[in-house]
N, C-alpha and C. Protein backbone atom coordinates (compact mmCIF):
# COMPACT_ATOMS: atom_id res chain seq x y z
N UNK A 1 139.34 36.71 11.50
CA UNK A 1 138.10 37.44 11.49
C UNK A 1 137.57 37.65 12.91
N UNK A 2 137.95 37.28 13.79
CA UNK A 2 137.53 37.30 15.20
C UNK A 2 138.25 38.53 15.99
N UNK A 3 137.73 39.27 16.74
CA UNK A 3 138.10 40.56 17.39
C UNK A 3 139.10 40.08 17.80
N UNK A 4 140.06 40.89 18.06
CA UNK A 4 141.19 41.44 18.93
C UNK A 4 141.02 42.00 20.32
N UNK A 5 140.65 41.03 21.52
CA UNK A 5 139.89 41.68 22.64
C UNK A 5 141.42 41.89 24.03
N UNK A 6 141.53 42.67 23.64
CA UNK A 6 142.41 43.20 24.57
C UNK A 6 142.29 43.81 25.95
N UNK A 7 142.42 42.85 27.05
CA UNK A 7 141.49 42.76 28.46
C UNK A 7 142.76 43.24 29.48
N UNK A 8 142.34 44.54 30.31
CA UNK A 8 143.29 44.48 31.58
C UNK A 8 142.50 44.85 32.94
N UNK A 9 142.22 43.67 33.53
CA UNK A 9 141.99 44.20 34.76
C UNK A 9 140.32 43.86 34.68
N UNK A 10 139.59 43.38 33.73
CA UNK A 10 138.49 43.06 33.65
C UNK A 10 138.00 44.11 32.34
N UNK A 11 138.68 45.32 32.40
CA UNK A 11 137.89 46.38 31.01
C UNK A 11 138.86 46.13 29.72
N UNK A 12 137.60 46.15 28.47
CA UNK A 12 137.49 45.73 27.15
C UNK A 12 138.31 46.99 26.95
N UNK A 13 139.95 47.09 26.44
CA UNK A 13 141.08 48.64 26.08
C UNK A 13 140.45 48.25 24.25
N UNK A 14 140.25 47.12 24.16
CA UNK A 14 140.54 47.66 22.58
C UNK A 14 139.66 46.23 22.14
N UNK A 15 138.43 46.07 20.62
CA UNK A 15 138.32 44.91 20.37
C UNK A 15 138.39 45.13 18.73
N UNK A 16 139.39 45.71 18.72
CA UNK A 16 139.17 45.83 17.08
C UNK A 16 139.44 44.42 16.41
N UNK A 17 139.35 44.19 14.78
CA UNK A 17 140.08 43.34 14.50
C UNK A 17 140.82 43.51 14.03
N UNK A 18 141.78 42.29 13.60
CA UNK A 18 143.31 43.35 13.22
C UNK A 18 143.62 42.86 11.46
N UNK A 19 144.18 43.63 10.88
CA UNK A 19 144.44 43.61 9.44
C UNK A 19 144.53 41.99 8.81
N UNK A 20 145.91 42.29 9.40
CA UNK A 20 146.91 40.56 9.56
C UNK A 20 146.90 40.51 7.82
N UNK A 21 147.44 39.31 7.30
CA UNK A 21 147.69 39.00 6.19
C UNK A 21 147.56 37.98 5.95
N UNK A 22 146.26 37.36 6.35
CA UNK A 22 145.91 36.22 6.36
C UNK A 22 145.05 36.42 5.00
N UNK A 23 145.56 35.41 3.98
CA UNK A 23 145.33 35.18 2.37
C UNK A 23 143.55 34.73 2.77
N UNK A 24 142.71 34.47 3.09
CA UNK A 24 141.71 34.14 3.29
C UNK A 24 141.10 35.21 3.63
N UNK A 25 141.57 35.82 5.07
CA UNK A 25 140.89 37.13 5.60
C UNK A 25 140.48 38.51 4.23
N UNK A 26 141.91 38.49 3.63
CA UNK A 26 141.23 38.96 2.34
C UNK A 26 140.23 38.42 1.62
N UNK A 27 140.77 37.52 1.13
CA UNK A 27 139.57 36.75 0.07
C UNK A 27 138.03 37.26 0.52
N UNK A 28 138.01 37.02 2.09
CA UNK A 28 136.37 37.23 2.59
C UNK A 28 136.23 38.17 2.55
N UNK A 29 137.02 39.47 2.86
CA UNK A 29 136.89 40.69 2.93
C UNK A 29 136.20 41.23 1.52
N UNK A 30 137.06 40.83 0.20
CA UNK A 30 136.91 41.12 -1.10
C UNK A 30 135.66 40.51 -1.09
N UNK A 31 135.47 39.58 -0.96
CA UNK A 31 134.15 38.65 -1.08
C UNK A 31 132.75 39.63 -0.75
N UNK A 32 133.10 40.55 0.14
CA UNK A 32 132.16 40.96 1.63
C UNK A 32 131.84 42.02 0.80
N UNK A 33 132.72 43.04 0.33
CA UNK A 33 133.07 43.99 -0.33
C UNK A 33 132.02 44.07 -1.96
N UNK A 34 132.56 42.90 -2.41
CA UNK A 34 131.49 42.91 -3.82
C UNK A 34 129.77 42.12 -3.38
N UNK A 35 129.83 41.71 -2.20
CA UNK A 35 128.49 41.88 -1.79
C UNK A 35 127.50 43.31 -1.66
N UNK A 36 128.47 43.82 -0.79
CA UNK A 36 128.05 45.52 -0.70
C UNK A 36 127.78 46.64 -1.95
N UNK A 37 128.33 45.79 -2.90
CA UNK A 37 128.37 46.28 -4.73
C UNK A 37 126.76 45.89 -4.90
N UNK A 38 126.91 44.51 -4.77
CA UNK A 38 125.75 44.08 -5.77
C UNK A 38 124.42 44.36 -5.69
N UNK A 39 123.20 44.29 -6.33
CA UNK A 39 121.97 44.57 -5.99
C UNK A 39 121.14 43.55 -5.76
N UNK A 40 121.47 42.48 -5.72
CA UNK A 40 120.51 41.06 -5.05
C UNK A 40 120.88 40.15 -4.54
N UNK A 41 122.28 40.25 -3.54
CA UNK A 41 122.55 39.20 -2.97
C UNK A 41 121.56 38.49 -1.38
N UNK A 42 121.73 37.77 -1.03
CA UNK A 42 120.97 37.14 -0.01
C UNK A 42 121.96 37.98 1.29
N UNK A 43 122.70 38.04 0.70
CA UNK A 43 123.34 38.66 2.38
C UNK A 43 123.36 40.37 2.37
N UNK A 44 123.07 40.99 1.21
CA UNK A 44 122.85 42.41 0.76
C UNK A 44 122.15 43.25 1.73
N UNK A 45 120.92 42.61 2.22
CA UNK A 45 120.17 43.47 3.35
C UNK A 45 121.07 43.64 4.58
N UNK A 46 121.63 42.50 5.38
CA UNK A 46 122.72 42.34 6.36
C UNK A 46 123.63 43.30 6.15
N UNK A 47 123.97 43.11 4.85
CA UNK A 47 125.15 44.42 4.14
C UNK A 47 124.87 45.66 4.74
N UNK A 48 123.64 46.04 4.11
CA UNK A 48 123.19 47.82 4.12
C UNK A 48 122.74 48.05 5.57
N UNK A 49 122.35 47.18 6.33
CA UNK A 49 121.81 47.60 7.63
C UNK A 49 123.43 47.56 8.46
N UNK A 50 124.21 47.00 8.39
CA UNK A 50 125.57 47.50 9.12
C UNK A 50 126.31 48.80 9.12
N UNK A 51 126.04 48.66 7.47
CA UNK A 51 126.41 49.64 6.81
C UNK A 51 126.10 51.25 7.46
N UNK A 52 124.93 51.01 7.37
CA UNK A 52 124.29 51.88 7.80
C UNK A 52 124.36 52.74 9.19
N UNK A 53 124.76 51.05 10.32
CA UNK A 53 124.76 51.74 11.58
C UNK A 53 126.11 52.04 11.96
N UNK A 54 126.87 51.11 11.37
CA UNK A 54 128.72 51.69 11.69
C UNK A 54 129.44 52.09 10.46
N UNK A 55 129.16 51.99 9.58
CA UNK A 55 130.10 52.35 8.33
C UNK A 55 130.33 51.28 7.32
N UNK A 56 130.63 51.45 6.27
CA UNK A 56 131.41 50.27 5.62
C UNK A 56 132.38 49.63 5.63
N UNK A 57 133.24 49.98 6.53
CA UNK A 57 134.51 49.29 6.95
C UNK A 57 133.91 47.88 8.05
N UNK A 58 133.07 48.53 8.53
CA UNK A 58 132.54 47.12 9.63
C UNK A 58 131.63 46.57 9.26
N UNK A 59 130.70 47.12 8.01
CA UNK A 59 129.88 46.04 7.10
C UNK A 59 130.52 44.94 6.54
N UNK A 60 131.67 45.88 6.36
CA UNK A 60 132.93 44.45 4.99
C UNK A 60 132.97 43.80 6.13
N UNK A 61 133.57 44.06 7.35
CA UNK A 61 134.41 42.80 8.29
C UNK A 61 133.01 41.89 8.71
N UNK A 62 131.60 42.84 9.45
CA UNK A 62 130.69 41.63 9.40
C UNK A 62 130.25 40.65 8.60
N UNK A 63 130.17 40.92 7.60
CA UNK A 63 129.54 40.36 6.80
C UNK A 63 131.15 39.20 6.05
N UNK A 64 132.04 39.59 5.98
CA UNK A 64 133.31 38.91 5.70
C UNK A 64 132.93 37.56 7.13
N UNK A 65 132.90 38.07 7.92
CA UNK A 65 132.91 36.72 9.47
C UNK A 65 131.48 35.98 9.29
N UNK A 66 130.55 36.94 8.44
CA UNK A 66 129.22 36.24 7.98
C UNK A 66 129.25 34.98 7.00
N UNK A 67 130.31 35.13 5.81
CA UNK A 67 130.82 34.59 4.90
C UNK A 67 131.70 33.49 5.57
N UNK A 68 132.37 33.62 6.45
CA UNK A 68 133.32 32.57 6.79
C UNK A 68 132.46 31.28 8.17
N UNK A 69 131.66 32.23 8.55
CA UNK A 69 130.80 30.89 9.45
C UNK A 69 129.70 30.45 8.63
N UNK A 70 129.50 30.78 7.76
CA UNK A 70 128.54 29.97 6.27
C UNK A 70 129.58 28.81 5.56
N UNK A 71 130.81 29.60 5.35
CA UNK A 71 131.60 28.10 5.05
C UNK A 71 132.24 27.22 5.59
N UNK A 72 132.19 27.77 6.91
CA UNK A 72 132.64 26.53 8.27
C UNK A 72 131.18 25.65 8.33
N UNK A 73 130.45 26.38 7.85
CA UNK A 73 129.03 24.78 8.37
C UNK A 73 129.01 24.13 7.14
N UNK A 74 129.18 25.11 5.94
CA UNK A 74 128.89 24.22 5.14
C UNK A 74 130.04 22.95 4.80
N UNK A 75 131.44 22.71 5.34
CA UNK A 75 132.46 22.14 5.25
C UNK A 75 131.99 21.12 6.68
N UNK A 76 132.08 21.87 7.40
CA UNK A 76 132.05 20.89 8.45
C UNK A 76 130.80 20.29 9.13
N UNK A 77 129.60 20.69 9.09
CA UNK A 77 128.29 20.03 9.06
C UNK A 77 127.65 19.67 7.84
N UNK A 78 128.61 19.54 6.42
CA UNK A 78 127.64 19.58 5.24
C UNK A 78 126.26 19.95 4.71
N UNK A 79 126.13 21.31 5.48
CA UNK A 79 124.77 21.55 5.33
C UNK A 79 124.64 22.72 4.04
N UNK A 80 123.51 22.43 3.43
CA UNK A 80 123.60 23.59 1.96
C UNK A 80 123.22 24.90 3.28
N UNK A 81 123.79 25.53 1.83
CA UNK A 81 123.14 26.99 2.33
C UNK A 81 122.27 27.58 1.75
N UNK A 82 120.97 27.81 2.90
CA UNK A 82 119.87 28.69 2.09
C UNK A 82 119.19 29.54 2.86
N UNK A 83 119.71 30.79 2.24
CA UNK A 83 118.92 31.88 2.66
C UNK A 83 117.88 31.91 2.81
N UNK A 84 117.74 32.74 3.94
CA UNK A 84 115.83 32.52 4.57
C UNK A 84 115.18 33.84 4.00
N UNK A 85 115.08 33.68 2.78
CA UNK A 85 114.53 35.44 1.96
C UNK A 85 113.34 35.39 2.30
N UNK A 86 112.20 34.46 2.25
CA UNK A 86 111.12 34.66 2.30
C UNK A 86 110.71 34.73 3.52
N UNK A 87 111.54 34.58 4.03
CA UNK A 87 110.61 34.28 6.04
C UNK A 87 111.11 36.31 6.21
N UNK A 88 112.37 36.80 5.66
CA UNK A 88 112.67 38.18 5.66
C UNK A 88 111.60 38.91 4.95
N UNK A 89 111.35 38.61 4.00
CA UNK A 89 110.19 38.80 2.79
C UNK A 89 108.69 39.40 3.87
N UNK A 90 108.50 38.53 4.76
CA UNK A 90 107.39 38.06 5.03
C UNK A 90 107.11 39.04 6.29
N UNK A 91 108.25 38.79 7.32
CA UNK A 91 108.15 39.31 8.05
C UNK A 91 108.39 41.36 8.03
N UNK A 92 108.97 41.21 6.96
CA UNK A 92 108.44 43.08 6.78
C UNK A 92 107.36 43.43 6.32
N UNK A 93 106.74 42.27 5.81
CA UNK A 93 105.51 42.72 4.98
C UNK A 93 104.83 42.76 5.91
N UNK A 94 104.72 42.38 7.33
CA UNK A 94 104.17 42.21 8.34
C UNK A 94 104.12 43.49 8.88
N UNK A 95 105.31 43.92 9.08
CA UNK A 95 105.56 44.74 9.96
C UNK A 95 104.80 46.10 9.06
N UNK A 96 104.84 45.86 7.97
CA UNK A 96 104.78 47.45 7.27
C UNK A 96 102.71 47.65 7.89
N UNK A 97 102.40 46.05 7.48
CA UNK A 97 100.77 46.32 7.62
C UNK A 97 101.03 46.80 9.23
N UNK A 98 101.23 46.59 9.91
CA UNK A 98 101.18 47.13 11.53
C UNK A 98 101.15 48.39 11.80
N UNK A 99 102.56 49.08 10.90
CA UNK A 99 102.78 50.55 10.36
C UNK A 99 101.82 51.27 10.19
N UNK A 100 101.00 50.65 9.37
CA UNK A 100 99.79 51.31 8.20
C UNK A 100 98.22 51.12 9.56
N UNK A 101 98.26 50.50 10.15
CA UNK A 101 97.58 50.20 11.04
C UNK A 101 97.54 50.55 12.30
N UNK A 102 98.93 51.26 12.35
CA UNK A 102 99.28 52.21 13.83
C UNK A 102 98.76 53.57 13.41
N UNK A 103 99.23 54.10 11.84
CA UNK A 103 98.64 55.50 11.61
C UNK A 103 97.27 55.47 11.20
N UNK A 104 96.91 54.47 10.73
CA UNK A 104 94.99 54.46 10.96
C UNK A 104 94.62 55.41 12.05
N UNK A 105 95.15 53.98 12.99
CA UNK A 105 94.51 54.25 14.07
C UNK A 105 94.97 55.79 14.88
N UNK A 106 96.02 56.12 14.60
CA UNK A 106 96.05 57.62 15.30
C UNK A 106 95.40 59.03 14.30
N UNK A 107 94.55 58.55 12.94
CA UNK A 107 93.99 59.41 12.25
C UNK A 107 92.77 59.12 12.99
N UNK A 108 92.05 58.58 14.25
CA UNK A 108 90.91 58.72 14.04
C UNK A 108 89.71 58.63 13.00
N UNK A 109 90.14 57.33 12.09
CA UNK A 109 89.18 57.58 11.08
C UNK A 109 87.93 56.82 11.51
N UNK A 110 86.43 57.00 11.06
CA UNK A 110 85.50 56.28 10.62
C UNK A 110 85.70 54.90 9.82
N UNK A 111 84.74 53.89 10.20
CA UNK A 111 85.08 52.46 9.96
C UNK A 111 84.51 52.72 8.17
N UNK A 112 83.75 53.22 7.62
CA UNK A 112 83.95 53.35 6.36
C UNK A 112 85.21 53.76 5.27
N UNK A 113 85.68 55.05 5.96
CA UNK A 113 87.39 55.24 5.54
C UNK A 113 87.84 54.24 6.00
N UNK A 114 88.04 53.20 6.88
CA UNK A 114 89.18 52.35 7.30
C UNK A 114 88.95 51.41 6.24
N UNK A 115 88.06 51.43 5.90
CA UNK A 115 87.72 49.78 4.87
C UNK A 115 87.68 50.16 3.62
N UNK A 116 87.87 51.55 3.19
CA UNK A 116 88.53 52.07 1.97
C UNK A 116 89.96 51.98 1.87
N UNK A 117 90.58 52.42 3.05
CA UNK A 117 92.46 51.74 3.11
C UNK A 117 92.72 50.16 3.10
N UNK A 118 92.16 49.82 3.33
CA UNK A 118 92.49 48.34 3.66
C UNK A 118 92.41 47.67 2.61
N UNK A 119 91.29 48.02 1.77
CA UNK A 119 90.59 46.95 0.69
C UNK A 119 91.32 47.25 -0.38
């Protein structure tokens, strides 16, 4: 799951990763893959925002190397795994009031309309 960084001379020629046939690398891949299916996984948002910016071929592989350093800690530091949904939860809900609070403020409204949006 780790790039293929192919270095000459100091410049990055190539960092793809490479297929290989490593029985695992699938497994995560498939794994990565029916994440990108489902509609409520914890790693689903991670999914669609890769998705989004490079394609689905590099959503599967991130999120596949996402999957495999979740089960390297959890094997080798015994630590559970738990998604941090609510701190994600929380912090958009944040962001959206800021949103709503940036276009207030560029409507120029009166403090009576403002306390009709708000309330």
């Amino acid at each position: 799951m780790a790039p293929n960084n192919k270095i000459s001379g100091g410049k990055v020629l190539s960092s793809r990763t490479q297929k290989g046939k490593n029985q695992l690398s699938i497994a995560l891949r498939r794994a990565a893959n029916a994440i990108g299916n489902s509609k409520n996984h914890p790693l689903k948002k991670f999914f669609s925002r890769i998705a989004y910016k490079k394609g689905r071929g590099s959503a599967i592989t991130a999120t596949a190397r996402k999957l495999a350093v979740i089960i390297y800690r959890m094997l080798f530091y015994k630590e559970e795994f738990k998604p941090s949904l609510h701190e994600n939860e929380e912090r958009e809900r944040l962001k959206k009031i800021i949103a709503v609070r940036k276009k207030v403020a560029t409507l120029n409204l009166t403090d009576a309309e403002k306390g009709a949006i708000f309330t």
